[in-house]
C-alpha atoms as a PDB file:
ATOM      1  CA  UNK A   1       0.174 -12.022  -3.305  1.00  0.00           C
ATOM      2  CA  UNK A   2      -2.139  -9.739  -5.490  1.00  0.00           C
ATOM      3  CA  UNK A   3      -0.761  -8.225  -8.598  1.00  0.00           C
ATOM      4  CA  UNK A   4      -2.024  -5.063 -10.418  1.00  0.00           C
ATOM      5  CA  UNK A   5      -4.764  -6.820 -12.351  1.00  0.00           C
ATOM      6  CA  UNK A   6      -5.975  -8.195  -8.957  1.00  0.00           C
ATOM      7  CA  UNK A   7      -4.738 -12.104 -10.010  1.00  0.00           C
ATOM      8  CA  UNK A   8      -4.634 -13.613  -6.573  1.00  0.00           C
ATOM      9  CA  UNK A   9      -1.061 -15.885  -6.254  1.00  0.00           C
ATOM     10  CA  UNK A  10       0.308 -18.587  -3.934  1.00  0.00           C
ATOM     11  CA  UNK A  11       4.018 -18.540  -5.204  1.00  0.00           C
ATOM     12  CA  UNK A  12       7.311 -20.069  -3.842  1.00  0.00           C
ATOM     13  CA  UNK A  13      10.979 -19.909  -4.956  1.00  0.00           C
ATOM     14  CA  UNK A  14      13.019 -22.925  -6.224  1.00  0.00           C
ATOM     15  CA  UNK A  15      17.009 -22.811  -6.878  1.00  0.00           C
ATOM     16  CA  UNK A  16      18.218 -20.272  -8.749  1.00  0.00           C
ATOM     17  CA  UNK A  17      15.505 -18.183  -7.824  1.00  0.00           C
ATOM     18  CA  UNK A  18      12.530 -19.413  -9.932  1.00  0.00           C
ATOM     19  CA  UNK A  19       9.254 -19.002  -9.662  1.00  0.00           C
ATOM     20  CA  UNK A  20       6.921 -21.855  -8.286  1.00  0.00           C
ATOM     21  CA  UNK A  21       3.053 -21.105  -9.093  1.00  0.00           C
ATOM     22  CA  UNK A  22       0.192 -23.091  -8.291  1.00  0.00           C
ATOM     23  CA  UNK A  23      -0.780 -25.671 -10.376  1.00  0.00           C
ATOM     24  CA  UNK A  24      -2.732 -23.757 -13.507  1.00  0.00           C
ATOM     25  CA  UNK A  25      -1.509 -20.428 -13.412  1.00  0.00           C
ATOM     26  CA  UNK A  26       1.128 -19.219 -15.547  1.00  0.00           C
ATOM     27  CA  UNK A  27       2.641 -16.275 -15.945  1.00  0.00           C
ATOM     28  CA  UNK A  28       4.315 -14.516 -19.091  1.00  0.00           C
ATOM     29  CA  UNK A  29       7.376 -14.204 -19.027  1.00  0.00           C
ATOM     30  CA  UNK A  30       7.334 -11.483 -21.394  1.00  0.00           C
ATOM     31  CA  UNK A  31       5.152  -9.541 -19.257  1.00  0.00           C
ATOM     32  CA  UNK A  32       6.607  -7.476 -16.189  1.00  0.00           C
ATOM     33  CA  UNK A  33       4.364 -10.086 -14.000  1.00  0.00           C
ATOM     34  CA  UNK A  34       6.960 -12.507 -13.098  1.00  0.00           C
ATOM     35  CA  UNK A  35       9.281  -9.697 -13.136  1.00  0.00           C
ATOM     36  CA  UNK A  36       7.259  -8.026  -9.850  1.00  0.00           C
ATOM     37  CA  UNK A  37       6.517 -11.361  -8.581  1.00  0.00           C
ATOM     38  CA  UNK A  38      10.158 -12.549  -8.042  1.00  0.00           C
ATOM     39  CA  UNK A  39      11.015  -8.484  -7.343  1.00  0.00           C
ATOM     40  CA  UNK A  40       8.719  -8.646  -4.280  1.00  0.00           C
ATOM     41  CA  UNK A  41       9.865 -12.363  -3.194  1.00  0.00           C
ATOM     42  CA  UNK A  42      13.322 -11.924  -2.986  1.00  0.00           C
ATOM     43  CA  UNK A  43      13.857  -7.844  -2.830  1.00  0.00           C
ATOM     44  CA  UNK A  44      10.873  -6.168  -2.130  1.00  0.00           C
ATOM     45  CA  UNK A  45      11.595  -2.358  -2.674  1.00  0.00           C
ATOM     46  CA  UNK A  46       9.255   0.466  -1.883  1.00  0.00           C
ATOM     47  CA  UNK A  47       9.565   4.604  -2.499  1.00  0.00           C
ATOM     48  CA  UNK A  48       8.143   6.757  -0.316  1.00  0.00           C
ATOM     49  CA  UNK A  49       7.156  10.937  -0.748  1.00  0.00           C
ATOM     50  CA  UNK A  50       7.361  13.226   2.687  1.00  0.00           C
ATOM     51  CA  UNK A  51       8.348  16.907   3.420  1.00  0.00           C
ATOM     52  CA  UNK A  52      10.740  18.466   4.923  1.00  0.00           C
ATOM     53  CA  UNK A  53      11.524  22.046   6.858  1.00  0.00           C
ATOM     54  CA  UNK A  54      12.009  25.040   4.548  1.00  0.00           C
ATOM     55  CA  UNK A  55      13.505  28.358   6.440  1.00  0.00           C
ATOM     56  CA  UNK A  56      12.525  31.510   5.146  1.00  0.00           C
ATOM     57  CA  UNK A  57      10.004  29.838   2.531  1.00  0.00           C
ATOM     58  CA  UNK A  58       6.397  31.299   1.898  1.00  0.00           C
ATOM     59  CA  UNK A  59       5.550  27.828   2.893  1.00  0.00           C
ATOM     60  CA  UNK A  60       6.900  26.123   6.150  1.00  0.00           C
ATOM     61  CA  UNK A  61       7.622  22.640   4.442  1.00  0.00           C
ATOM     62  CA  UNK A  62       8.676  21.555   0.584  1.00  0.00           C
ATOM     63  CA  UNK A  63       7.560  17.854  -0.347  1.00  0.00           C
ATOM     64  CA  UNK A  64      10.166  15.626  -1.494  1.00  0.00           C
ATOM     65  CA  UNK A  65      10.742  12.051  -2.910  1.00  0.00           C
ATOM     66  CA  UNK A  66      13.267   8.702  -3.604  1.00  0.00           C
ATOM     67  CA  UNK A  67      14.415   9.102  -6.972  1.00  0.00           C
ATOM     68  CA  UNK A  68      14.625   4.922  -7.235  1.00  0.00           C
ATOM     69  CA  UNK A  69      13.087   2.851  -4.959  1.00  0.00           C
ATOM     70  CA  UNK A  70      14.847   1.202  -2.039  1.00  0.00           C
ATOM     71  CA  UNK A  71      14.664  -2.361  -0.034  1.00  0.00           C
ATOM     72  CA  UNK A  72      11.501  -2.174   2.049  1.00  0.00           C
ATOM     73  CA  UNK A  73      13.132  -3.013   5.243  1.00  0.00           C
ATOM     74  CA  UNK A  74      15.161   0.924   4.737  1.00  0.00           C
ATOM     75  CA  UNK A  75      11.608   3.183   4.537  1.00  0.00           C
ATOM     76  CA  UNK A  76      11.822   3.641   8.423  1.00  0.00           C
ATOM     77  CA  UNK A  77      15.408   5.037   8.316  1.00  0.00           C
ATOM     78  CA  UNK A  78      15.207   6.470   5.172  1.00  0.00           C
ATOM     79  CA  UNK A  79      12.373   8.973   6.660  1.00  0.00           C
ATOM     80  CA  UNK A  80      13.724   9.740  10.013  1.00  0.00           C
ATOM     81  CA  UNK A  81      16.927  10.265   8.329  1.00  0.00           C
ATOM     82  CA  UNK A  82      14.803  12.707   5.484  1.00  0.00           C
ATOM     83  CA  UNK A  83      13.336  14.466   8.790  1.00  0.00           C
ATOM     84  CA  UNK A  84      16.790  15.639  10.018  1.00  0.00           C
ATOM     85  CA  UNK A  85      17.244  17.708   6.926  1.00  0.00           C
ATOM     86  CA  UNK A  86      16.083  21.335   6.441  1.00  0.00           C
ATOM     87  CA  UNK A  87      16.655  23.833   3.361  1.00  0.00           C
ATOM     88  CA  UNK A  88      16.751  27.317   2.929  1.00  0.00           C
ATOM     89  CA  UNK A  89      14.262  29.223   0.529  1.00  0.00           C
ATOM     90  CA  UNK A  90      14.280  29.778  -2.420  1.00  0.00           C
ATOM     91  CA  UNK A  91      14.213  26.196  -3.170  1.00  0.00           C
ATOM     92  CA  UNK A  92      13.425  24.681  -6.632  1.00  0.00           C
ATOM     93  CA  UNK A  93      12.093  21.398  -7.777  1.00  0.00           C
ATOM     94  CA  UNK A  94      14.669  18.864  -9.006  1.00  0.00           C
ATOM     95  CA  UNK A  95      16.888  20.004  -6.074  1.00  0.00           C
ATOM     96  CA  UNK A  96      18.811  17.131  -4.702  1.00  0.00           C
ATOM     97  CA  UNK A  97      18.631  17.239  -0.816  1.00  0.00           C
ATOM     98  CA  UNK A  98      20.497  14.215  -0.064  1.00  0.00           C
ATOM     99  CA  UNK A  99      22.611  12.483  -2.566  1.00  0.00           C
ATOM    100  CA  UNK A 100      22.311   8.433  -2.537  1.00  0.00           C
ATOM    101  CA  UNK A 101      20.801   7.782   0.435  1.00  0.00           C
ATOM    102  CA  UNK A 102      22.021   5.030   2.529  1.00  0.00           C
ATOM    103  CA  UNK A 103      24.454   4.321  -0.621  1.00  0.00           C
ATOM    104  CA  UNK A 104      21.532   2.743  -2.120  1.00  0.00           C
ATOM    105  CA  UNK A 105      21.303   4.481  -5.125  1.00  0.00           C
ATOM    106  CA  UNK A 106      18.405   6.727  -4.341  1.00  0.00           C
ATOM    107  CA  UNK A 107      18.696  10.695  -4.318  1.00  0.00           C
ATOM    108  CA  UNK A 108      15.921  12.253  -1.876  1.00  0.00           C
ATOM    109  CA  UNK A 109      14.544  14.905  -4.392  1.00  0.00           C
ATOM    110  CA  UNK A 110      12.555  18.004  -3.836  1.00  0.00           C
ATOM    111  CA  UNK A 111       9.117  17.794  -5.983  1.00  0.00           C
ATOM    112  CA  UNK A 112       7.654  21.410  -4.741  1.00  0.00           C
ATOM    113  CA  UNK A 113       9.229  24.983  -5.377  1.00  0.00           C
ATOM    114  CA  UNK A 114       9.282  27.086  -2.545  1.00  0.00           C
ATOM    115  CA  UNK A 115      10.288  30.770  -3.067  1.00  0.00           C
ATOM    116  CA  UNK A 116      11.828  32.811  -0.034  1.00  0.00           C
ATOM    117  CA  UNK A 117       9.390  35.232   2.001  1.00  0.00           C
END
């Protein structure tokens, strides 16, 4: 596993969920390292951005996005479920298109304006 600062990993869980590092490498546990680490070992969780269909817009599609990311096993169905949606123009940015997704806990968000024709 690679983190953000590019430190390569070799990690494994022990009860309770704690971290087991190779021999040498620590991580602080003040830092959000171990935080991401055990995140991504025992719920990895992803957000995605797409578009969807806007009648009557000046532009045919409006880009939206996951407010809150959800388990990374859910991106597939979360975007063919986002693709069966379409809004009417005028629509502003903030607007919630579909309220918690899933039930996970993540609105689908639109990030673009798009005024009518």
């Amino acid at each position: 596993m690679s983190c953000h600062d590019t430190l390569i990993l070799s990690v494994g869980l022990i009860p309770e969920n704690e971290l087991s590092l190779d021999a040498g490498i620590e991580l602080d546990p003040r830092t959000r390292g171990a935080d991401y680490v055990r995140q991504e070992l025992i719920d990895p969780r992803r957000t995605i951005s797409t578009s969807i269909l806007v009648e009557g817009g000046e532009l045919p599609l409006a880009s939206v996005r996951l407010t809150s990311p959800i388990p990374k096993d859910r991106i597939m169905d979360a975007a063919a479920e986002i693709r069966r949606y379409k809004v009417t123009a005028p629509v502003k940015a903030g607007t919630v298109v579909i309220q918690n997704l899933f039930g996970l806990g993540s609105d689908v968000i639109v990030t673009k304006t798009v005024e009518a024709k």
